[in-house]
Each structure stands twice: as C-alpha cells, then as structure tokens.
Protein backbone atom coordinates (compact mmCIF):
# COMPACT_ATOMS: atom_id res chain seq x y z
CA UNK A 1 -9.25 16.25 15.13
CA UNK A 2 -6.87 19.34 14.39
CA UNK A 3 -8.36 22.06 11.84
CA UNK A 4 -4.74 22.16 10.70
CA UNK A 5 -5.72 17.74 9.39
CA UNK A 6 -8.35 19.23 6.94
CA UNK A 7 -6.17 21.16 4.69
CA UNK A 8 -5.61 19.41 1.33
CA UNK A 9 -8.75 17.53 2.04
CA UNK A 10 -11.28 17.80 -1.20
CA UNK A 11 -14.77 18.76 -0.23
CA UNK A 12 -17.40 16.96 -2.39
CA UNK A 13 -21.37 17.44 -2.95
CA UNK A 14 -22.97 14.28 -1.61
CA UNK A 15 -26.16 13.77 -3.31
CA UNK A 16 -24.83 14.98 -7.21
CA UNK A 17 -20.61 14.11 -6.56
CA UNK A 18 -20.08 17.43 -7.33
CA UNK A 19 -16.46 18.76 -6.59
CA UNK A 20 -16.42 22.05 -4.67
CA UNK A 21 -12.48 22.22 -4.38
CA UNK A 22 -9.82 21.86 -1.84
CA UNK A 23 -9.87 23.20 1.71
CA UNK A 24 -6.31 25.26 1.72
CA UNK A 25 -6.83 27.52 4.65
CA UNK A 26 -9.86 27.48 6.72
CA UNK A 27 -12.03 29.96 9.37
CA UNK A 28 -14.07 28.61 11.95
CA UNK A 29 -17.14 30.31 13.60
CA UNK A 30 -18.64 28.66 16.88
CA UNK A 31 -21.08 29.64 19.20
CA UNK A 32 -19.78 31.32 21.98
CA UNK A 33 -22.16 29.93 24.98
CA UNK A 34 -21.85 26.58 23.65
CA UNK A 35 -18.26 25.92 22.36
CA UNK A 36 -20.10 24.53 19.30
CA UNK A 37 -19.15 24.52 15.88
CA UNK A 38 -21.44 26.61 13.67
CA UNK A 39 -19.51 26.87 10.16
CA UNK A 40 -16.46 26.60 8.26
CA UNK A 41 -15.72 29.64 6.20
CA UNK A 42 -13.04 28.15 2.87
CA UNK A 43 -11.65 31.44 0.75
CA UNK A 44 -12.04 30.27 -2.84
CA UNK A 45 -8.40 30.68 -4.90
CA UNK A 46 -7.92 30.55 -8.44
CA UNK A 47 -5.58 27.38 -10.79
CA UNK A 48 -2.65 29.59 -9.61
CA UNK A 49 -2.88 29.53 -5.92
CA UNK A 50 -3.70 33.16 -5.51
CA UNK A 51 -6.93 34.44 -3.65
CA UNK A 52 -10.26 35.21 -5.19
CA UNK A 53 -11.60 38.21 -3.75
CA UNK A 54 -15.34 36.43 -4.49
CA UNK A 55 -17.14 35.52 -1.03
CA UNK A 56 -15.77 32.51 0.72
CA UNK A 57 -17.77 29.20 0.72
CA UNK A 58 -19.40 29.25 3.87
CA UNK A 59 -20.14 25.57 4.94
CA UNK A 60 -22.66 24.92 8.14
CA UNK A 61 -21.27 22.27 10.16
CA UNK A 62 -25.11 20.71 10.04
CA UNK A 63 -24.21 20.06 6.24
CA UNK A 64 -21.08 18.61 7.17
CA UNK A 65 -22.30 14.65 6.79
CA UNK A 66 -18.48 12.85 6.87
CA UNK A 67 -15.30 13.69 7.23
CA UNK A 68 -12.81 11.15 5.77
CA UNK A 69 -9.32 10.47 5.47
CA UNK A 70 -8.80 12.48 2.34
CA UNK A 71 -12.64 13.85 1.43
CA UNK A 72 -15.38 15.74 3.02
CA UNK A 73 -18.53 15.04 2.05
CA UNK A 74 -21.21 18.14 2.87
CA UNK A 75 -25.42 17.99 1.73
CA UNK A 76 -25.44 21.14 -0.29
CA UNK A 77 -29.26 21.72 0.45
C-alpha cells in the first residue's frame, strides 16, 4: 500500500463510530533500526480546506485496527 492510497480515506473511532475526519495529507514516523511504522501524524483543517494551526492528530499505528477501501478504523484507547 502507497501512503499517497490513504488520502480521502475517513478515519473512524471503532468502539463509539465516532468520526475523526478525513486524512488529506499525512506524516509518517518509523523507527529507524527497524523500518517499522510507529505513527501517522494527520494536520487537522477547518470546513474551508485551510490548516488549523491546533496539534495534529497523532495516530499510533498499534491503534490502527483496519484499513479499508474507503475507511480506517483506529481503537482510540
């Protein structure tokens, strides 16, 4: 899977269905020794399409529980 496929995909709370927004752009931090992925780091942006300057949802890939074809799915505990 390309990090570029995950834009416009709507990430969603699992366990209340809770929608957390749309991934538009997307940082990824990995562990160096490893190659592994750690997080995903998604900038918040307002209606308009213009960027928040609030802290970025930072998303550890261990919360991560499925990727689908137009949703993400993450355990928000």
């Amino acid at each position: 899977m390309r990090f570029e496929s995950l834009k416009g995909k709507e990430f969603i709370e699992a366990s209340k269905g809770k929608r957390l927004g749309y991934i538009q752009e997307l940082d990824v931090t990995f562990d160096v020794t490893s190659g592994k992925i750690q997080s995903l780091i998604i900038p918040k942006y307002s209606i308009l399409g213009i960027r928040k300057e609030h802290p970025s949802l930072r998303l550890e890939w261990k919360q991560i529980r499925v990727i689908g074809q137009d949703i993400i799915l993450i355990d928000n505990n």
